[in-house]
N, C-alpha and C. Protein backbone atom coordinates (compact mmCIF):
# COMPACT_ATOMS: atom_id res chain seq x y z
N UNK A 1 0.84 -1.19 0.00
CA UNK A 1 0.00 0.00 0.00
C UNK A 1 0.88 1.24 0.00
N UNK A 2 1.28 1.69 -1.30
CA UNK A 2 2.17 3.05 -1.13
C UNK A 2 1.18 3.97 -0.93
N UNK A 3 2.07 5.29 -0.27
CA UNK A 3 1.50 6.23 0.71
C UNK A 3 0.96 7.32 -0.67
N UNK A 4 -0.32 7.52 -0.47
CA UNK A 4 -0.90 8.06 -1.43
C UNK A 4 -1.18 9.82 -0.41
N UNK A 5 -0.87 10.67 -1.42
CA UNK A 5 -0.82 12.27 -1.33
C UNK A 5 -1.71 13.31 -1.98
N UNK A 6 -2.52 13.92 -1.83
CA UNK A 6 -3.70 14.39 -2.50
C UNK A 6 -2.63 16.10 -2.82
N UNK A 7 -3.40 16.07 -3.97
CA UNK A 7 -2.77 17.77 -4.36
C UNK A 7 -3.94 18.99 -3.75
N UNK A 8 -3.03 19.95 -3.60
CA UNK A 8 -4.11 20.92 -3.12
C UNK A 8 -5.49 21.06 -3.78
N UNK A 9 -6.39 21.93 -3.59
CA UNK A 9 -7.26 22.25 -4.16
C UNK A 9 -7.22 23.50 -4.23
N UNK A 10 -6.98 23.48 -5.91
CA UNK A 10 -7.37 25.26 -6.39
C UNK A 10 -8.45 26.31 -6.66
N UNK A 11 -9.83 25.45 -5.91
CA UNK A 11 -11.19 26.43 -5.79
C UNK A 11 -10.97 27.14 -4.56
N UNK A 12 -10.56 28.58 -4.72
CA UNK A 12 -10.72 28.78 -3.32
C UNK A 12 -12.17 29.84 -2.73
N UNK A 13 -12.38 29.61 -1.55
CA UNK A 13 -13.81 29.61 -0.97
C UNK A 13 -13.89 31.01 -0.50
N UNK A 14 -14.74 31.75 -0.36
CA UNK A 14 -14.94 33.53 -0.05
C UNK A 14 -14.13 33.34 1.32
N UNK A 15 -13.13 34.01 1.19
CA UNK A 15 -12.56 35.17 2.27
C UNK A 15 -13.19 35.17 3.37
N UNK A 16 -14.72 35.66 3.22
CA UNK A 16 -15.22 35.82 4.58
C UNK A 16 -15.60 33.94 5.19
N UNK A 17 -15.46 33.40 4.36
CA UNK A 17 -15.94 32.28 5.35
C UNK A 17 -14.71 31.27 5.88
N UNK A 18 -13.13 31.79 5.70
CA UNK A 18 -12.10 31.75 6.49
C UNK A 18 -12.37 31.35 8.12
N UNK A 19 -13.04 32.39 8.45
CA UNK A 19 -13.64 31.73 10.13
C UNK A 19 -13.77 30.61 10.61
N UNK A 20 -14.44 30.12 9.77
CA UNK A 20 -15.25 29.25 9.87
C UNK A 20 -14.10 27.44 9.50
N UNK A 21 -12.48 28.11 8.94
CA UNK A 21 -12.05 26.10 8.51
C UNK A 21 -11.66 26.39 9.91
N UNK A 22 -11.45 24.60 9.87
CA UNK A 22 -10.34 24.22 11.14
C UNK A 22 -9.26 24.36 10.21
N UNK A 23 -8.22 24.75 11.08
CA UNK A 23 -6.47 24.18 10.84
C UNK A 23 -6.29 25.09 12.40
N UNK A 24 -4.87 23.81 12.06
CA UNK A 24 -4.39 24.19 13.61
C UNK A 24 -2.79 23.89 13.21
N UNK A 25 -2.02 25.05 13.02
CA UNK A 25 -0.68 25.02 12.83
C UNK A 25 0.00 24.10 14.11
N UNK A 26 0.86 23.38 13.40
CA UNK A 26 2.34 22.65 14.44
C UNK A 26 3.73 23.26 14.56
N UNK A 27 3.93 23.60 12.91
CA UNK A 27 5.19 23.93 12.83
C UNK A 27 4.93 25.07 11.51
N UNK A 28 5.03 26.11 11.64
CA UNK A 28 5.09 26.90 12.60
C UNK A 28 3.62 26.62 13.92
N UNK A 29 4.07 27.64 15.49
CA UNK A 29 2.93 27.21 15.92
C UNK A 29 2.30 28.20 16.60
N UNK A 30 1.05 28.09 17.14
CA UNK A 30 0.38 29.93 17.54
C UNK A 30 1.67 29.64 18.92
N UNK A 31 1.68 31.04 19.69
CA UNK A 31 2.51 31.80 20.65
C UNK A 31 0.99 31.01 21.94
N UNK A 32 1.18 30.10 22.72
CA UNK A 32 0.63 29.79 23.51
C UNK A 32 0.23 30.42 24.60
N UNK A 33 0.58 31.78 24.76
CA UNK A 33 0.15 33.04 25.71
C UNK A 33 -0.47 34.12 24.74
N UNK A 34 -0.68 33.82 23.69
CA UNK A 34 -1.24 34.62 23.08
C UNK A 34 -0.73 35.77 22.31
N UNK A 35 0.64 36.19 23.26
CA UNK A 35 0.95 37.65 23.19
C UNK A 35 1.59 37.94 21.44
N UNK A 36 2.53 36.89 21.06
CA UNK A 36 3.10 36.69 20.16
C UNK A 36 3.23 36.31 18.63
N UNK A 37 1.55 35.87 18.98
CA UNK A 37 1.09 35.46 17.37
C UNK A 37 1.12 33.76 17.46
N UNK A 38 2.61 34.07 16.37
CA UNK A 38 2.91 32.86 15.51
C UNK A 38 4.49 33.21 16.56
N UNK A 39 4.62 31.60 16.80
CA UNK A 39 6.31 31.74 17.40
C UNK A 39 7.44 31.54 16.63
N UNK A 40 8.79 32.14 16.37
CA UNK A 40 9.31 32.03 15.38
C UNK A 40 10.22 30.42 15.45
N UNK A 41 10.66 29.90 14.10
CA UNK A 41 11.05 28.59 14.43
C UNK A 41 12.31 28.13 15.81
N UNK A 42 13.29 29.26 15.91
CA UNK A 42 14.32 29.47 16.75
C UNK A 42 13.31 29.74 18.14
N UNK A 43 12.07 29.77 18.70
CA UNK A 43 11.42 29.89 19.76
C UNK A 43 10.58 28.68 19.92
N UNK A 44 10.37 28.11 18.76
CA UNK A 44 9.55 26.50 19.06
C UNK A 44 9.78 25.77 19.62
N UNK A 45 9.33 24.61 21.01
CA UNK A 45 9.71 24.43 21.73
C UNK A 45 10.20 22.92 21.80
N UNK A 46 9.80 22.27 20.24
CA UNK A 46 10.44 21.31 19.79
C UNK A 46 11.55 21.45 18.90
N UNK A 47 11.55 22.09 18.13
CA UNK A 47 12.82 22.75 17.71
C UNK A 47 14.06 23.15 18.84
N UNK A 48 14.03 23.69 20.05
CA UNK A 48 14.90 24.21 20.80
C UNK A 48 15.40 22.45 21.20
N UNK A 49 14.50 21.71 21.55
CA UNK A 49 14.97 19.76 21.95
C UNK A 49 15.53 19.44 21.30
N UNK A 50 14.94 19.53 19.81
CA UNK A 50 15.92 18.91 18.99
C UNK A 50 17.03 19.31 18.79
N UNK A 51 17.43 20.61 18.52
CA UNK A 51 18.91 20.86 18.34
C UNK A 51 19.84 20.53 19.86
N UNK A 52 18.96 20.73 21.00
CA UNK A 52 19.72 20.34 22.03
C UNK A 52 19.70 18.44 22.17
N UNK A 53 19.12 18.18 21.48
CA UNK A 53 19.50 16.59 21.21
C UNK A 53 20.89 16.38 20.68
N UNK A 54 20.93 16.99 19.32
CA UNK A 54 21.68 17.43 18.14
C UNK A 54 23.01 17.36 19.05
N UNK A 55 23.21 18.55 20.05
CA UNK A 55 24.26 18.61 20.39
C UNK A 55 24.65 17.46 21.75
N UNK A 56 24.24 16.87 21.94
CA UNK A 56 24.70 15.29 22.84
C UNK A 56 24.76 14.32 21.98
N UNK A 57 24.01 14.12 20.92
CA UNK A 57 24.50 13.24 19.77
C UNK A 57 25.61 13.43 19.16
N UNK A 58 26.15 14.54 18.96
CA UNK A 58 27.36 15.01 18.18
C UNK A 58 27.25 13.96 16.70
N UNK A 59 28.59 13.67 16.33
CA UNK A 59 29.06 13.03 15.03
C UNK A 59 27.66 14.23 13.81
N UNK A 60 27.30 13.77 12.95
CA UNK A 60 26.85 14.54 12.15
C UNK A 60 25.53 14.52 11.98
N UNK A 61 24.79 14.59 13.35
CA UNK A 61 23.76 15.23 13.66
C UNK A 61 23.38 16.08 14.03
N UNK A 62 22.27 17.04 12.88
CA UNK A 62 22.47 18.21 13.21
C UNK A 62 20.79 18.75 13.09
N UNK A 63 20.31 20.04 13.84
CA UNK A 63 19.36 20.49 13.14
C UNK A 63 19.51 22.05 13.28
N UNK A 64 19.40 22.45 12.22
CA UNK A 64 19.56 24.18 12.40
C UNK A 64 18.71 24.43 11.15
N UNK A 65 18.32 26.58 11.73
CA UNK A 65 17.80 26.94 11.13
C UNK A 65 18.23 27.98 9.77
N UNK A 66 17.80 27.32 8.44
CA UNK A 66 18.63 27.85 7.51
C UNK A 66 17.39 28.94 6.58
N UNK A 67 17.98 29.66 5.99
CA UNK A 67 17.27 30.56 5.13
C UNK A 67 17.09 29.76 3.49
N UNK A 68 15.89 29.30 3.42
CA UNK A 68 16.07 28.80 1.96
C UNK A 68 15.61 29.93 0.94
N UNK A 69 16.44 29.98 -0.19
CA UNK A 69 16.27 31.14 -1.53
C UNK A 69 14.90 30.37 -1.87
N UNK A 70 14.42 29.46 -1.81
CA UNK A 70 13.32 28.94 -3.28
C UNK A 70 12.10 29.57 -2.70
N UNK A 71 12.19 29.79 -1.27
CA UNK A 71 10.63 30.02 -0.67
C UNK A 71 10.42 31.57 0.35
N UNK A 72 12.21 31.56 0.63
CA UNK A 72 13.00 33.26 0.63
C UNK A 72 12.30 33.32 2.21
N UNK A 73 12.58 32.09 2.74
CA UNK A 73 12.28 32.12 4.23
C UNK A 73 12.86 31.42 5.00
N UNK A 74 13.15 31.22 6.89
CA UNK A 74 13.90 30.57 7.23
C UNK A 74 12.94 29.19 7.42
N UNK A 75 13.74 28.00 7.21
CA UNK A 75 13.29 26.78 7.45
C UNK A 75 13.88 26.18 7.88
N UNK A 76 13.34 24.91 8.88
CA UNK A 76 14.19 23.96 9.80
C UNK A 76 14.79 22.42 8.96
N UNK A 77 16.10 22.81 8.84
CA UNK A 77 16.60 21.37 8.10
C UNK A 77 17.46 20.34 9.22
N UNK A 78 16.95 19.65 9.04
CA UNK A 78 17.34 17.99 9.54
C UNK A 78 18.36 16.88 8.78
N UNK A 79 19.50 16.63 9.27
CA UNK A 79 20.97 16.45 8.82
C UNK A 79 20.69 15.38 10.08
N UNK A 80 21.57 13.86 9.64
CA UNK A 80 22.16 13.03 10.39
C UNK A 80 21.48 11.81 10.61
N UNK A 81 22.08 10.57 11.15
CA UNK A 81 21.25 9.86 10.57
C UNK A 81 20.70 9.32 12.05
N UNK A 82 20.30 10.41 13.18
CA UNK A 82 20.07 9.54 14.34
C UNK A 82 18.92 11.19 14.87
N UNK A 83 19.16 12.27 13.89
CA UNK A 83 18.08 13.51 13.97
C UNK A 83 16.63 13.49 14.17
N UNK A 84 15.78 13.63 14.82
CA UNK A 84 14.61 13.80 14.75
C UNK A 84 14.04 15.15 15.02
N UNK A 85 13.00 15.44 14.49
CA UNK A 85 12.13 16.81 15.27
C UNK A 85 10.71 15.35 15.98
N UNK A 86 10.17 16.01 17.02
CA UNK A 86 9.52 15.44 17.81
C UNK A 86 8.31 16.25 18.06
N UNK A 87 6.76 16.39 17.81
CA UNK A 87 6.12 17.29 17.75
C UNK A 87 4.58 16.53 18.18
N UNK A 88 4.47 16.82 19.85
CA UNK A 88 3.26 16.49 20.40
C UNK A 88 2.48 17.08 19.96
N UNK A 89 1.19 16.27 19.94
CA UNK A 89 -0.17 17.26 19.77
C UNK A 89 -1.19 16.02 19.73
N UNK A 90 -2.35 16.66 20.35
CA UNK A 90 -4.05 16.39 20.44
C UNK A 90 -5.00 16.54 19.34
N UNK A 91 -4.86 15.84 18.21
CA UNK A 91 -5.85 16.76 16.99
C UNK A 91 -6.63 15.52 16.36
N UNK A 92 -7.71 16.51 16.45
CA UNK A 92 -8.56 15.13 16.14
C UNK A 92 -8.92 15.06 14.19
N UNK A 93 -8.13 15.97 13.61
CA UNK A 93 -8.87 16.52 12.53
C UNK A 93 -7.96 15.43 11.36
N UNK A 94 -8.73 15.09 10.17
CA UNK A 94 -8.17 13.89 9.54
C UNK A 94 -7.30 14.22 8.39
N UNK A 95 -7.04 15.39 7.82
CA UNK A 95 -5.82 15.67 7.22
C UNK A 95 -4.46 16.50 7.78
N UNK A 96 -3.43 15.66 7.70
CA UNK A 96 -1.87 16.38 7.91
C UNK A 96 -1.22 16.43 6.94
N UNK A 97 -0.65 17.75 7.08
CA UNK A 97 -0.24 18.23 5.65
C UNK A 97 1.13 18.64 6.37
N UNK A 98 2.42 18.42 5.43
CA UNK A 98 3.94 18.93 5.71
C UNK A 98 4.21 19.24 4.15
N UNK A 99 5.03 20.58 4.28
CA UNK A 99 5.60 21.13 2.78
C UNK A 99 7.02 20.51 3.53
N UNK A 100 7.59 19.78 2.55
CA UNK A 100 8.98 18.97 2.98
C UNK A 100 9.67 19.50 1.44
N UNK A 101 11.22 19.81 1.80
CA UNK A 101 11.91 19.84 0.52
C UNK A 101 12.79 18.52 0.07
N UNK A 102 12.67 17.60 -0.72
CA UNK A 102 13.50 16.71 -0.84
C UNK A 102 15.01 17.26 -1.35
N UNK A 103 16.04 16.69 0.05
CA UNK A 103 17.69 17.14 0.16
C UNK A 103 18.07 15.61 -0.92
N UNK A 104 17.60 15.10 -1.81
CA UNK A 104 18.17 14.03 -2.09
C UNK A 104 18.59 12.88 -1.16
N UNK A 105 18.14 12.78 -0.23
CA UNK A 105 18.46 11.63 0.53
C UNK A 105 17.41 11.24 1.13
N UNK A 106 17.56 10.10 2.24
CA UNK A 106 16.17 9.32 2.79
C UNK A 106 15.77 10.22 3.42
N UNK A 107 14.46 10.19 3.76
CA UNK A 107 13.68 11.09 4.13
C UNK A 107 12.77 10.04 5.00
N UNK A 108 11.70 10.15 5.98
CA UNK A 108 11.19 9.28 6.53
C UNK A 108 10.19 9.98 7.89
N UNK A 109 9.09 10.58 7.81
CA UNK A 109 8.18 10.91 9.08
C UNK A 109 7.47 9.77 9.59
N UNK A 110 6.92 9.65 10.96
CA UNK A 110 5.92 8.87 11.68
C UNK A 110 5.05 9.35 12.42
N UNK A 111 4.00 8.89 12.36
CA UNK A 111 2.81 9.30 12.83
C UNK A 111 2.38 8.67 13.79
N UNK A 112 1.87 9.14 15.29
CA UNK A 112 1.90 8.07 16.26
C UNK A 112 -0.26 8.19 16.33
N UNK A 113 -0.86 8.13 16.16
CA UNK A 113 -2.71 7.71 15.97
C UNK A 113 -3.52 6.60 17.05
N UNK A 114 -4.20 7.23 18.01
CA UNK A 114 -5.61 6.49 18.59
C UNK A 114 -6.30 6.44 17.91
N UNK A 115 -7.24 5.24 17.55
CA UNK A 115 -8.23 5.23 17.01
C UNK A 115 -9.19 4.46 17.63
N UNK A 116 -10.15 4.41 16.87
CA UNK A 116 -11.22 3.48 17.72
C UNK A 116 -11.79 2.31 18.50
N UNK A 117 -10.86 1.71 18.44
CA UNK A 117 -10.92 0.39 19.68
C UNK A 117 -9.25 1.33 20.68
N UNK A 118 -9.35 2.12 20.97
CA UNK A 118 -8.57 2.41 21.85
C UNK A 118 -7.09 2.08 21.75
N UNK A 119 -6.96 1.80 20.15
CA UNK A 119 -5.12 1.45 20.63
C UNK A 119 -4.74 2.40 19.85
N UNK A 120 -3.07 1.73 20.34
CA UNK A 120 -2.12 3.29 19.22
C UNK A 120 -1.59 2.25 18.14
N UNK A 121 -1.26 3.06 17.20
CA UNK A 121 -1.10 2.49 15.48
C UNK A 121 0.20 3.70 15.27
N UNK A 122 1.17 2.87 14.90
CA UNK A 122 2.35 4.07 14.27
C UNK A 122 1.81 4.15 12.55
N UNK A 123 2.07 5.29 12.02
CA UNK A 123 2.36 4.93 10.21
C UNK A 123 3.42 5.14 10.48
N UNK A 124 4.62 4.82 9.26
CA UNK A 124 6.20 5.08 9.17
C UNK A 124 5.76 5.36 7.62
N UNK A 125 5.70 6.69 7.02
CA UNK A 125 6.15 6.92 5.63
C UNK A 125 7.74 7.12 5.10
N UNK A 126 8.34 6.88 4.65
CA UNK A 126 9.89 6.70 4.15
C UNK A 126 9.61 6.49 2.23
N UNK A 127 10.93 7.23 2.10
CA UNK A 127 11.59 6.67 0.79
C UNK A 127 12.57 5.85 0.63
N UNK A 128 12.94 5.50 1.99
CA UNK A 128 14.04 4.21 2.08
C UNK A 128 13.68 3.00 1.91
N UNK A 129 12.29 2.76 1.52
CA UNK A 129 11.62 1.20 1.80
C UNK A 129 10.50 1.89 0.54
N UNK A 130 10.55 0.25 -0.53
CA UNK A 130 9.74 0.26 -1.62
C UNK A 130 8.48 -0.52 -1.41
N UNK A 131 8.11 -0.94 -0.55
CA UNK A 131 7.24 -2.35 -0.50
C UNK A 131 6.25 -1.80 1.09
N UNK A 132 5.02 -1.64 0.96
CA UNK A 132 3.85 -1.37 2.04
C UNK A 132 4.29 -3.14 3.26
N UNK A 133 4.23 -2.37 4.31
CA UNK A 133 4.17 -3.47 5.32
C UNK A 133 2.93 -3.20 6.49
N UNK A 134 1.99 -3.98 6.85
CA UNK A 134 1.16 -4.11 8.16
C UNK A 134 1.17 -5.06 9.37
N UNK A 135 1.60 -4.99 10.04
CA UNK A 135 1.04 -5.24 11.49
C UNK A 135 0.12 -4.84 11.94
N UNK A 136 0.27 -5.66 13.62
CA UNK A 136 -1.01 -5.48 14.54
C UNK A 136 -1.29 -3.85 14.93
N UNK A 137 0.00 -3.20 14.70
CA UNK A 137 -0.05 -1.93 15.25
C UNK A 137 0.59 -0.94 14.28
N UNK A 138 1.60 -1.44 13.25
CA UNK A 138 2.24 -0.70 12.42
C UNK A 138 2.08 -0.87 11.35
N UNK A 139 2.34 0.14 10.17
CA UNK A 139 2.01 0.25 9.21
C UNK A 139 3.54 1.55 8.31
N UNK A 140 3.88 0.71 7.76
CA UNK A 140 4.86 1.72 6.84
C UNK A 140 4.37 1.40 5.51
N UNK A 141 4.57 2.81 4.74
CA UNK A 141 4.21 3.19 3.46
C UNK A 141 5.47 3.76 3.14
N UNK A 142 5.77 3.24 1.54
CA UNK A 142 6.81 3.52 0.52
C UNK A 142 6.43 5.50 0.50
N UNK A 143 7.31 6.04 0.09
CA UNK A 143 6.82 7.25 -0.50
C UNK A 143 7.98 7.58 -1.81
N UNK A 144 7.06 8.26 -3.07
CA UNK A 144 7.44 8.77 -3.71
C UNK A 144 7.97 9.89 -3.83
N UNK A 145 8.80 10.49 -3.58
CA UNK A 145 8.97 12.18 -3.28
C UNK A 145 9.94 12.46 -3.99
N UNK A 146 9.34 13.37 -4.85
CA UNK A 146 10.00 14.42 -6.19
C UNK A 146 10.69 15.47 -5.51
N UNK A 147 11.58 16.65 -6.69
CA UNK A 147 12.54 17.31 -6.06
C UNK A 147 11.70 18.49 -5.93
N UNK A 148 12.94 19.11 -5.10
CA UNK A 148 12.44 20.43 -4.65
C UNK A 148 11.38 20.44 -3.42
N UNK A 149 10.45 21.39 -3.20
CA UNK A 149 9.73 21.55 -1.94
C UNK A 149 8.52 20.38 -2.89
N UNK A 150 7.62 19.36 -1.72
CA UNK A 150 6.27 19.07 -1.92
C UNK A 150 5.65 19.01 -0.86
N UNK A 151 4.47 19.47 -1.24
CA UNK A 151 3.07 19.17 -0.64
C UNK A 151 2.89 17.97 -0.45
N UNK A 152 2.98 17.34 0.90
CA UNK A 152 2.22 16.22 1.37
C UNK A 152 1.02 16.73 2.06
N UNK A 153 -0.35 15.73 1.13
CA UNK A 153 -1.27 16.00 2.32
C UNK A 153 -1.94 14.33 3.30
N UNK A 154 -2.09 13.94 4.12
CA UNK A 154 -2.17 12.52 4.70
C UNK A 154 -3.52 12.71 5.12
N UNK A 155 -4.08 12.08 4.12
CA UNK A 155 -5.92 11.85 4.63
C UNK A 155 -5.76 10.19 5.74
N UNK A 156 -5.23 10.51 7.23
CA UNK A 156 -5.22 9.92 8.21
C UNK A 156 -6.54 8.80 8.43
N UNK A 157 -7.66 9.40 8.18
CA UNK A 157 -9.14 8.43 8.40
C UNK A 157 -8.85 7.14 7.25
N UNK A 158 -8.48 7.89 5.92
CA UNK A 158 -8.52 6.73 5.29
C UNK A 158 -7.39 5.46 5.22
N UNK A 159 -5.97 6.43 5.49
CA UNK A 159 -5.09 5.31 5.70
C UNK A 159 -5.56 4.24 6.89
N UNK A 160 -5.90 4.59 8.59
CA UNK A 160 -6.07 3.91 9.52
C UNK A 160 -7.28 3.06 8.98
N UNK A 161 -8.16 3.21 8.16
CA UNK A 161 -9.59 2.46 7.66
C UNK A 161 -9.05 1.05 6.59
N UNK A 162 -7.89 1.76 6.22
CA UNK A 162 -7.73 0.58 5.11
C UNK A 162 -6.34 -0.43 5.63
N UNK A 163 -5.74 0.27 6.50
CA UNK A 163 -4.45 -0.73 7.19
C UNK A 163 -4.83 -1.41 8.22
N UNK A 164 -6.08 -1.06 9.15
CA UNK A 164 -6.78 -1.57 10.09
C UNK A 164 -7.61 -1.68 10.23
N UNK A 165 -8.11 -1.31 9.40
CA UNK A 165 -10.00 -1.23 9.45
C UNK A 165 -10.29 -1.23 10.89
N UNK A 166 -9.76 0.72 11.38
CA UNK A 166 -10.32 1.15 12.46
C UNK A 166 -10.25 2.89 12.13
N UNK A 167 -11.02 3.52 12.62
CA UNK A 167 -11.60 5.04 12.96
C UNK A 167 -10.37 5.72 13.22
N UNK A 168 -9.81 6.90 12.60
CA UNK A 168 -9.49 8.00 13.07
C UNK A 168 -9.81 8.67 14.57
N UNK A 169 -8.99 8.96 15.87
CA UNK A 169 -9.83 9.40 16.08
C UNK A 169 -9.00 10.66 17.02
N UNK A 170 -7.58 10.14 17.33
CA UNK A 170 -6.24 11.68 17.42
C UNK A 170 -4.76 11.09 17.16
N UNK A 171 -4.43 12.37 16.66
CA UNK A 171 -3.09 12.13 16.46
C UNK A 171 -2.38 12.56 18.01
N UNK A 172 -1.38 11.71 18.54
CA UNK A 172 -0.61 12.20 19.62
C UNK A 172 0.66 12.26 19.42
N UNK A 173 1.29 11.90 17.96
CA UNK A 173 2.75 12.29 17.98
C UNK A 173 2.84 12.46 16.32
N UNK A 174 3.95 13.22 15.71
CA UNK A 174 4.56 13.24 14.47
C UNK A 174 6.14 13.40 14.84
N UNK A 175 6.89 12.26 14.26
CA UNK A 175 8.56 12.09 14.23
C UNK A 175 8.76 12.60 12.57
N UNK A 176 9.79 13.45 12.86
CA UNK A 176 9.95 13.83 11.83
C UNK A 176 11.59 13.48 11.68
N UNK A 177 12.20 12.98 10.72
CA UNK A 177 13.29 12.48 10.57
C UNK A 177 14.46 12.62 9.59
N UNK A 178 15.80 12.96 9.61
CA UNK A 178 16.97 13.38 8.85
C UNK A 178 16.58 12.07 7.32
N UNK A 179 16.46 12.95 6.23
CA UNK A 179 16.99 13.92 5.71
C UNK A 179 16.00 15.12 4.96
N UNK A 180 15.74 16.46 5.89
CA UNK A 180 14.84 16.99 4.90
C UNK A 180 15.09 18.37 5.10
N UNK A 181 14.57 19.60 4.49
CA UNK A 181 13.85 20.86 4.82
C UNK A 181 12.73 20.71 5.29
N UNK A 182 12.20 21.63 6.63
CA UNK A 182 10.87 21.30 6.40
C UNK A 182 10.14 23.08 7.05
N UNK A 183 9.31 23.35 6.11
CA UNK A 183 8.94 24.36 6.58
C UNK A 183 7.40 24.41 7.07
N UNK A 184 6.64 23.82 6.80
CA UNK A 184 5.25 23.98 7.59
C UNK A 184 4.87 22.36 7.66
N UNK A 185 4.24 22.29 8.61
CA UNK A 185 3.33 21.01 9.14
C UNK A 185 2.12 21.54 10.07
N UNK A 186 0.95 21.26 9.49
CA UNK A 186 -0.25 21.62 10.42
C UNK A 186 -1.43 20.37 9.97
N UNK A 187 -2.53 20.81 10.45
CA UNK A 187 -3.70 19.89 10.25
C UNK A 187 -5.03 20.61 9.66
N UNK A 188 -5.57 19.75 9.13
CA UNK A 188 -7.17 20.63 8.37
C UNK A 188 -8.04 19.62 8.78
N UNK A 189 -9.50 19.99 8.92
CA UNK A 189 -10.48 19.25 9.17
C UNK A 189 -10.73 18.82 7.09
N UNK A 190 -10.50 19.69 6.13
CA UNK A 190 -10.55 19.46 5.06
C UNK A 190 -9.58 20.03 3.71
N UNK A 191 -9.80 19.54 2.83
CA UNK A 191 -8.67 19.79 1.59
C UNK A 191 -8.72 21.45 1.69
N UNK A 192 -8.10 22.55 2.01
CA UNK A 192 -7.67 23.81 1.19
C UNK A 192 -6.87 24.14 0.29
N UNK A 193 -6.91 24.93 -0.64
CA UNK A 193 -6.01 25.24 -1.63
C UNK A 193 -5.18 26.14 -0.44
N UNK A 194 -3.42 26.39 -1.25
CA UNK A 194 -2.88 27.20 -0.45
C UNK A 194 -3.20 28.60 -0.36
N UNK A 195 -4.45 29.01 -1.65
CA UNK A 195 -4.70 30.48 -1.02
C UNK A 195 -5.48 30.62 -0.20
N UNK A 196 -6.50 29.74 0.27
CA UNK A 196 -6.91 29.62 1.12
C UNK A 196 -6.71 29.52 2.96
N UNK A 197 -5.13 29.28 2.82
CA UNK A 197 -4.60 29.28 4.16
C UNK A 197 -4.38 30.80 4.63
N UNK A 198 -4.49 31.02 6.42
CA UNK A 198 -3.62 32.04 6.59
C UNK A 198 -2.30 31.88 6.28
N UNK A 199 -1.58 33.60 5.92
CA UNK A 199 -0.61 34.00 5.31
C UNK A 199 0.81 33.27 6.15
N UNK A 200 0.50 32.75 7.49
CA UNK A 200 1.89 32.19 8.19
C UNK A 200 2.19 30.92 8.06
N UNK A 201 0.58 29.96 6.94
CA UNK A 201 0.98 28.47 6.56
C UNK A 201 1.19 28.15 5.29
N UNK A 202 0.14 29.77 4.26
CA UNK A 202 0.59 29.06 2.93
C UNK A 202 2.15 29.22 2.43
N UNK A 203 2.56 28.23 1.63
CA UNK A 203 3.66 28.17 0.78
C UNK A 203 3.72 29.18 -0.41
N UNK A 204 2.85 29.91 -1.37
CA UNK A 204 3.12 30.49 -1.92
C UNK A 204 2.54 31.89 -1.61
N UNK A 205 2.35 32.09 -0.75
CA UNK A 205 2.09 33.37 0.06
C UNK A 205 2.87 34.83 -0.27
N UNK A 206 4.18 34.35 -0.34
CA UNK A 206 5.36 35.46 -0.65
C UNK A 206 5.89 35.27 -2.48
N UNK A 207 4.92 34.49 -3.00
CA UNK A 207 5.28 34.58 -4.21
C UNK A 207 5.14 35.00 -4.91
């Protein structure tokens, strides 16, 4: 079962009824006191772990924040082969979406999911592995990933429906893993085009 990716959707819906989607940014993420907005990636509080991982791992694990020209913003890249970003969260909503840049090398996120008989289910998406595998609890998917920045979007209900034939029902972890760029990861209750996002998740925003 390779890991299947839906493309945005380019109808976008009146302005005023913005209010009204879910999304709930991860990476970037709102300022949890409010005062601040959006927190910048050098203030995220999984970002600050990981690089302080980074530096007790030593040898050539690394994560820092670099300025990429293609998107003319800073983004968090992941170097080494023992790197992770680590990013809790409660969301019950069934699409996750990450703009990832493929660095030419393996690349590989996990998804940690409750669903409806009460257990946890990892996915493992990778481009290091060609061939879909299932277990009682796990599930890795092949991924295809072209160059430059892509849009992943992970319709979560349907993968957990067809690897387990069980319910969506929260995500409590995303591992994110060396080798990538990665500049946004959040969640939607449904498909948006990127003009449709606020201006601090879409990708072509500054274009």
């Amino acid at each position: 079962m390779p890991a299947t990716f839906e493309e945005p959707d380019e109808d976008a819906d009146d302005p005023q009824m913005f209010e009204h989607k879910l999304i709930e940014p991860i990476l970037p993420c709102r300022d949890p006191v409010g005062e601040k907005g959006v927190l910048s990636l050098h203030a995220h509080p999984a970002v600050r772990l990981a690089i302080a991982e980074c530096l007790q791992l030593g040898g050539d694990n690394d994560v820092r924040i670099v300025h990429d020209a293609e998107v003319d913003e800073p983004v968090l890249e992941l170097l080494g082969p023992e790197t992770r970003l680590v990013l809790h969260t409660t969301n019950v909503m069934r699409y996750l979406v990450l703009f990832v840049k493929n660095l030419d090398a393996f690349f590989t996120y996990e998804v940690e999911l409750l669903d409806g008989k009460r257990e946890y289910r990892t996915l493992t998406i990778t481009n290091a592995r060609s061939l879909a595998r299932v277990n009682a609890s796990h599930c890795q998917m092949p991924l295809a990933l072209g160059k430059g920045w892509q849009y992943l979007c992970m319709d979560l209900q349907s993968v957990l429906l067809e690897a387990f034939g069980t319910q969506h029902v929260s995500t409590v972890q995303i591992r994110v893993l060396a080798t990538c760029r990665l500049l946004r990861v959040f969640f939607q209750d449904v498909r948006y085009s990127d003009a449709e996002l606020p201006p601090d998740l879409s990708l072509l925003e500054g274009a």
